[in-house]
C-alpha atoms as a PDB file:
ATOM      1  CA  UNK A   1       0.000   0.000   0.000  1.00  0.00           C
ATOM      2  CA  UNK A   2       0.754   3.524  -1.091  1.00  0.00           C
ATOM      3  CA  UNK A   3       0.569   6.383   1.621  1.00  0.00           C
ATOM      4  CA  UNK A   4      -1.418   8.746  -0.586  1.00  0.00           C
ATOM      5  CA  UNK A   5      -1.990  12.275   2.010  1.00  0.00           C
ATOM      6  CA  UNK A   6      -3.149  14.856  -0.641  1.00  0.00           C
ATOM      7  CA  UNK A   7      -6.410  14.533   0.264  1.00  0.00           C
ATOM      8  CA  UNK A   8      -5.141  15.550   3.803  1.00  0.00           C
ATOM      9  CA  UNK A   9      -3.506  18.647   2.124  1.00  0.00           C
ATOM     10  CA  UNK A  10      -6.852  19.572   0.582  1.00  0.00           C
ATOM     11  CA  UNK A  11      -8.715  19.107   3.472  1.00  0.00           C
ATOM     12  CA  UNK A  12      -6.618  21.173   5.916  1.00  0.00           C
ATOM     13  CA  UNK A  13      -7.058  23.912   2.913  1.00  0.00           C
ATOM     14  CA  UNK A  14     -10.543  24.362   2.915  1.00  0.00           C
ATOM     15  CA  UNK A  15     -10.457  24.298   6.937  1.00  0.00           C
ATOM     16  CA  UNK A  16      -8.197  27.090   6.663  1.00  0.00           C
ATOM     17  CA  UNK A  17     -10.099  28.500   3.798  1.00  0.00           C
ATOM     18  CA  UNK A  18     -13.608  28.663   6.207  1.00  0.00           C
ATOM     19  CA  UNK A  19     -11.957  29.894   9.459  1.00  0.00           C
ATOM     20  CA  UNK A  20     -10.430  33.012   7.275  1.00  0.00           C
ATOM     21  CA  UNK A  21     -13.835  33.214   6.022  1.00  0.00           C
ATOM     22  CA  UNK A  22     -15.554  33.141   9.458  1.00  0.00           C
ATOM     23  CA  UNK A  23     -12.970  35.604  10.948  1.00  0.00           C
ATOM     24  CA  UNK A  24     -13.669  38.277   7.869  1.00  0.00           C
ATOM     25  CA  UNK A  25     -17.734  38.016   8.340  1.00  0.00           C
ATOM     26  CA  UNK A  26     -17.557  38.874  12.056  1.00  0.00           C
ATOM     27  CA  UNK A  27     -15.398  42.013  10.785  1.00  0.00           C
ATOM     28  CA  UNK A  28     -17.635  42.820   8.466  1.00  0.00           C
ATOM     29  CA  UNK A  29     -20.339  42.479  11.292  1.00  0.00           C
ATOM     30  CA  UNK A  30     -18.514  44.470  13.711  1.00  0.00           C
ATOM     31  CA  UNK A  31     -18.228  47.339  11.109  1.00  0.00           C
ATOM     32  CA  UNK A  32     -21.549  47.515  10.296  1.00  0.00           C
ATOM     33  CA  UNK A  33     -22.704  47.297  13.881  1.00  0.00           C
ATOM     34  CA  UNK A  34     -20.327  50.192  15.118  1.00  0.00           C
ATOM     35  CA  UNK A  35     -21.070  51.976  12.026  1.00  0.00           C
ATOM     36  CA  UNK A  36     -24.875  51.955  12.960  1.00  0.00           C
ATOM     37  CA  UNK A  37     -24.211  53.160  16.660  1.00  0.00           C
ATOM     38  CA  UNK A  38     -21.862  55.648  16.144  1.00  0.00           C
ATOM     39  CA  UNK A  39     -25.128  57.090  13.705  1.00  0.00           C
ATOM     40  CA  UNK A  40     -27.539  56.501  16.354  1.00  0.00           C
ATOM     41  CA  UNK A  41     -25.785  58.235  18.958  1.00  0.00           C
ATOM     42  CA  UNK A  42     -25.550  61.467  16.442  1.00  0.00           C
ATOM     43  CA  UNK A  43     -29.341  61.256  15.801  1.00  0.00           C
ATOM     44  CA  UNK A  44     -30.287  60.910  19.287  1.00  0.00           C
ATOM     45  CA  UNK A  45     -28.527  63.895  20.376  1.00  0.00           C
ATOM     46  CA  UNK A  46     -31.364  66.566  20.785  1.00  0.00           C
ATOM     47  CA  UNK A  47     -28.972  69.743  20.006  1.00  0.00           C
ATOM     48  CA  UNK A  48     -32.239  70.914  17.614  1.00  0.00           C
ATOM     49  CA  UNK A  49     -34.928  70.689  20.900  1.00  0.00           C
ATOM     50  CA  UNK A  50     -31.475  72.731  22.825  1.00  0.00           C
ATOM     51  CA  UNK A  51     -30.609  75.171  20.570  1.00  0.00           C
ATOM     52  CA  UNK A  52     -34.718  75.965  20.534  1.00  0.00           C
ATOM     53  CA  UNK A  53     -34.866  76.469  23.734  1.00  0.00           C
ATOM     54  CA  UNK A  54     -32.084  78.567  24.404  1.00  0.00           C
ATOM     55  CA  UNK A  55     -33.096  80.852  21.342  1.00  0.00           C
ATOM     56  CA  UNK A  56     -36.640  80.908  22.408  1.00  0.00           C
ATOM     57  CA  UNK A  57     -35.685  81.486  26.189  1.00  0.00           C
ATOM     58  CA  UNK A  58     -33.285  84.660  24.923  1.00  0.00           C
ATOM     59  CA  UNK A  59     -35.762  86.249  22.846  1.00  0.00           C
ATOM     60  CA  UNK A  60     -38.465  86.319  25.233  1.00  0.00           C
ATOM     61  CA  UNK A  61     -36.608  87.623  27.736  1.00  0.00           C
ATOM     62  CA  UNK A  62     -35.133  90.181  25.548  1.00  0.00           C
ATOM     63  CA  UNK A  63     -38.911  90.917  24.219  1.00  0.00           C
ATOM     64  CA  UNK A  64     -40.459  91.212  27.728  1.00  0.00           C
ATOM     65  CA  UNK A  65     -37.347  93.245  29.219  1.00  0.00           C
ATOM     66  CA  UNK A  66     -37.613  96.038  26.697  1.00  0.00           C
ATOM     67  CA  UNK A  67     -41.794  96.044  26.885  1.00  0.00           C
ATOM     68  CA  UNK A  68     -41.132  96.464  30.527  1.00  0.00           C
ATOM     69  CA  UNK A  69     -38.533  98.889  29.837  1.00  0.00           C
ATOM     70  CA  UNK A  70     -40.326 100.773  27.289  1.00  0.00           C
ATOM     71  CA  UNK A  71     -43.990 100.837  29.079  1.00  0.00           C
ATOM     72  CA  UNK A  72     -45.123 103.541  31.035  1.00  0.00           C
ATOM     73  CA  UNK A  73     -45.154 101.960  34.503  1.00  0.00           C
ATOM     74  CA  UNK A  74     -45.380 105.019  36.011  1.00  0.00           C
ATOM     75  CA  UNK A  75     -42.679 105.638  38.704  1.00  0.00           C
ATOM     76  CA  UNK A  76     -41.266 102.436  39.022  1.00  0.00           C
ATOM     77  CA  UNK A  77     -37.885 101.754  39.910  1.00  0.00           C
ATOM     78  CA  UNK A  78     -35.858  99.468  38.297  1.00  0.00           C
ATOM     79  CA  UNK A  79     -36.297  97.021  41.303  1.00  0.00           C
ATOM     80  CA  UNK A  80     -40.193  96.834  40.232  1.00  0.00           C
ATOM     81  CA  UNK A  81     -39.815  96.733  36.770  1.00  0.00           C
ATOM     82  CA  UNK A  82     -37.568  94.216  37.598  1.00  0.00           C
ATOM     83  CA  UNK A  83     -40.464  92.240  39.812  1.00  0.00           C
ATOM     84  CA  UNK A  84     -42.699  93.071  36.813  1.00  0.00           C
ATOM     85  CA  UNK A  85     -40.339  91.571  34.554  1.00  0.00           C
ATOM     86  CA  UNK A  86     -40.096  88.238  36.914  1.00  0.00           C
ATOM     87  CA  UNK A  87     -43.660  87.741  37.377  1.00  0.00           C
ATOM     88  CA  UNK A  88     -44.191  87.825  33.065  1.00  0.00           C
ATOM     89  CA  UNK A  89     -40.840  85.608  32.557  1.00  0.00           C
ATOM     90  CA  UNK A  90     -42.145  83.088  35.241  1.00  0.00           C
ATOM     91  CA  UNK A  91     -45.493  82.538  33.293  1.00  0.00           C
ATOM     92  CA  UNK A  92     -43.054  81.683  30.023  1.00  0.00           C
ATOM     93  CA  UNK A  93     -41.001  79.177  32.452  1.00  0.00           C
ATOM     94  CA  UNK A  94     -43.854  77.282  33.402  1.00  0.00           C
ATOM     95  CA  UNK A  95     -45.073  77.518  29.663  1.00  0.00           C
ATOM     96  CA  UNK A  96     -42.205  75.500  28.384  1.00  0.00           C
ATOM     97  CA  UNK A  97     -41.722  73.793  31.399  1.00  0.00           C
ATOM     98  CA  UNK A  98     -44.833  71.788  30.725  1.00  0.00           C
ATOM     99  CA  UNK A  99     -44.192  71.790  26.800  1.00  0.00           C
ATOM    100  CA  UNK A 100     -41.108  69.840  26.946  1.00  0.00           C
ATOM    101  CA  UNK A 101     -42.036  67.713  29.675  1.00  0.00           C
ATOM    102  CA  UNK A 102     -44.555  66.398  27.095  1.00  0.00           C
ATOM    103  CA  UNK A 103     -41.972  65.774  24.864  1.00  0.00           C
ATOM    104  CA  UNK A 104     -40.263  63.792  27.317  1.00  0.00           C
ATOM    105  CA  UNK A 105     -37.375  66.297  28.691  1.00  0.00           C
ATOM    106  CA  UNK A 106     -37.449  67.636  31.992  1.00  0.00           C
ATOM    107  CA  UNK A 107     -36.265  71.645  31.084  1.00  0.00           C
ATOM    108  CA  UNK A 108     -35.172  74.433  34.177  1.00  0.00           C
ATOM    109  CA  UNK A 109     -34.889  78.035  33.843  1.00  0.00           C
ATOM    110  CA  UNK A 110     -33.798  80.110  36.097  1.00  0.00           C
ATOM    111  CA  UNK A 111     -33.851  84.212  36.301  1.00  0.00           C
ATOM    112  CA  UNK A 112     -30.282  84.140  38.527  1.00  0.00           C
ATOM    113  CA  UNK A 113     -31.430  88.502  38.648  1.00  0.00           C
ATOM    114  CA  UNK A 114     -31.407  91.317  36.149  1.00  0.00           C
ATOM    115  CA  UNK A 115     -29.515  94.033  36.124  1.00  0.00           C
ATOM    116  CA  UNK A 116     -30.750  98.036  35.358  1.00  0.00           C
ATOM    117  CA  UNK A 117     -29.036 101.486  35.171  1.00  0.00           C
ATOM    118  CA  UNK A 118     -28.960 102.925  38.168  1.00  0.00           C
ATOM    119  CA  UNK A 119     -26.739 106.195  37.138  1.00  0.00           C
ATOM    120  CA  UNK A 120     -30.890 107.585  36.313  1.00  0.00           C
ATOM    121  CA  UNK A 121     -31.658 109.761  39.333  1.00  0.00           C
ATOM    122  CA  UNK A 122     -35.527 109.078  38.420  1.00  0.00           C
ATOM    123  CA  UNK A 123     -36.726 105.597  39.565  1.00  0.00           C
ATOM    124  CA  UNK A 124     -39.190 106.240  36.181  1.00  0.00           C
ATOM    125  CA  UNK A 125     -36.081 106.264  33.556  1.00  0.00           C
ATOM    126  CA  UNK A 126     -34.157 103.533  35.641  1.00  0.00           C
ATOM    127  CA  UNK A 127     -34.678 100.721  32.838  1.00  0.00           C
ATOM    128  CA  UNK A 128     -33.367  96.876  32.696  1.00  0.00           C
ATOM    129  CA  UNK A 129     -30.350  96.280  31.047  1.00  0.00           C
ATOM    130  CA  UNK A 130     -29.007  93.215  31.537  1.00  0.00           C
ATOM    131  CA  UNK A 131     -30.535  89.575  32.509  1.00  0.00           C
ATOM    132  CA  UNK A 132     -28.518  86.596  33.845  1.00  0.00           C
ATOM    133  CA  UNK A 133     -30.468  83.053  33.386  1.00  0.00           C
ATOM    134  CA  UNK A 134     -29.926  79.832  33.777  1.00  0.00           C
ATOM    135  CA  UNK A 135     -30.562  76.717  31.222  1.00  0.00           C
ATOM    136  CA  UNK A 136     -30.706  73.288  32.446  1.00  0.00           C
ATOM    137  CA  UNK A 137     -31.867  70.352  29.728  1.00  0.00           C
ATOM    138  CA  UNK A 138     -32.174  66.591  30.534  1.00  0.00           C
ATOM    139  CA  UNK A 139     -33.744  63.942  28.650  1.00  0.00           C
ATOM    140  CA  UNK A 140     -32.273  61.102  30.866  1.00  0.00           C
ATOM    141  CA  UNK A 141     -30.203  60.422  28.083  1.00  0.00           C
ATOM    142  CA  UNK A 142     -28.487  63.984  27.360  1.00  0.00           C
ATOM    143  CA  UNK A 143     -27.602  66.860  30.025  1.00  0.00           C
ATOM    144  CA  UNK A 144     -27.088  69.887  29.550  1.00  0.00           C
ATOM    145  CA  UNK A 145     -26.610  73.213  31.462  1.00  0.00           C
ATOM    146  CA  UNK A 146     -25.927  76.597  30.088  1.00  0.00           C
ATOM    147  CA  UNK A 147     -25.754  80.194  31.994  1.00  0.00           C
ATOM    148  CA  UNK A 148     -26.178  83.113  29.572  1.00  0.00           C
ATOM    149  CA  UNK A 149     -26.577  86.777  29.668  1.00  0.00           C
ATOM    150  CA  UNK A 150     -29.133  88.741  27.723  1.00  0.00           C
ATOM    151  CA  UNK A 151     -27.893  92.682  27.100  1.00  0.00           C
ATOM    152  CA  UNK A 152     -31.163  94.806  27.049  1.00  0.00           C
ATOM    153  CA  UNK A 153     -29.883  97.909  25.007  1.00  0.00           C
END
């Protein structure tokens, strides 16, 4: 009898063959897999819903500085128009508040105090100038907190 092992050499070929085959799929896999999460984690970031709110949050409390600042209130000082201004800007907090906790996010504003010229010797001209506030955003999957200043001029 003739040792004949050829069919040994073709048979540890093809073994080799289907493990390189096996090893590329699960790369391809992986690639495809991290591919899709690294995408998912950029769509689920909810910078539109923040940058909304802090626009929205600015220009409201821009708008209802300067119609406090340009209504006749009579004598009041800037420490009422500044109450004034609280009580209106509170009413918009609890607005959007209760908008976004619809939507799932739990949103926080806070007035942290406005500022006002107080060089005016008449309470009547002493107008808001400035307002500090405070952003906070969470969706229990993204936090974010922002303090920003709003110039009333």
């Amino acid at each position: 009898m003739r040792k004949d092992d050829s069919g040994q050499f073709l048979l540890l070929t093809s073994i080799v063959v289907a493990i390189g085959l096996v090893i590329l799929l699960i790369y391809m896999n992986q690639s495809s897999v991290a591919g899709h999460a690294s995408s998912e984690s950029i769509m689920n970031f909810p910078k539109n819903d923040i940058r909304e709110l802090k626009a929205e949050t600015v220009n409201q409390a821009y708008f209802t500085a300067t119609e406090f600042n340009n209504a006749s209130l009579g004598s009041l000082s800037g420490s009422d128009r500044e109450n004034a201004f609280n009580a209106s800007f509170n009413k918009y907090i609890a607005e959007v508040k209760s908008f976004y906790l619809e939507k799932g996010a739990n949103v926080n504003i806070t007035n942290m105090g406005c500022s006002y010229n107080i060089s005016e010797i008449t309470p009547a001209k002493q107008t808001l100038q400035m307002v500090n506030l405070s952003i906070h955003y969470d969706d229990s999957e993204t936090t974010y907190d922002e303090v920003d200043s709003v110039n009333i001029v």
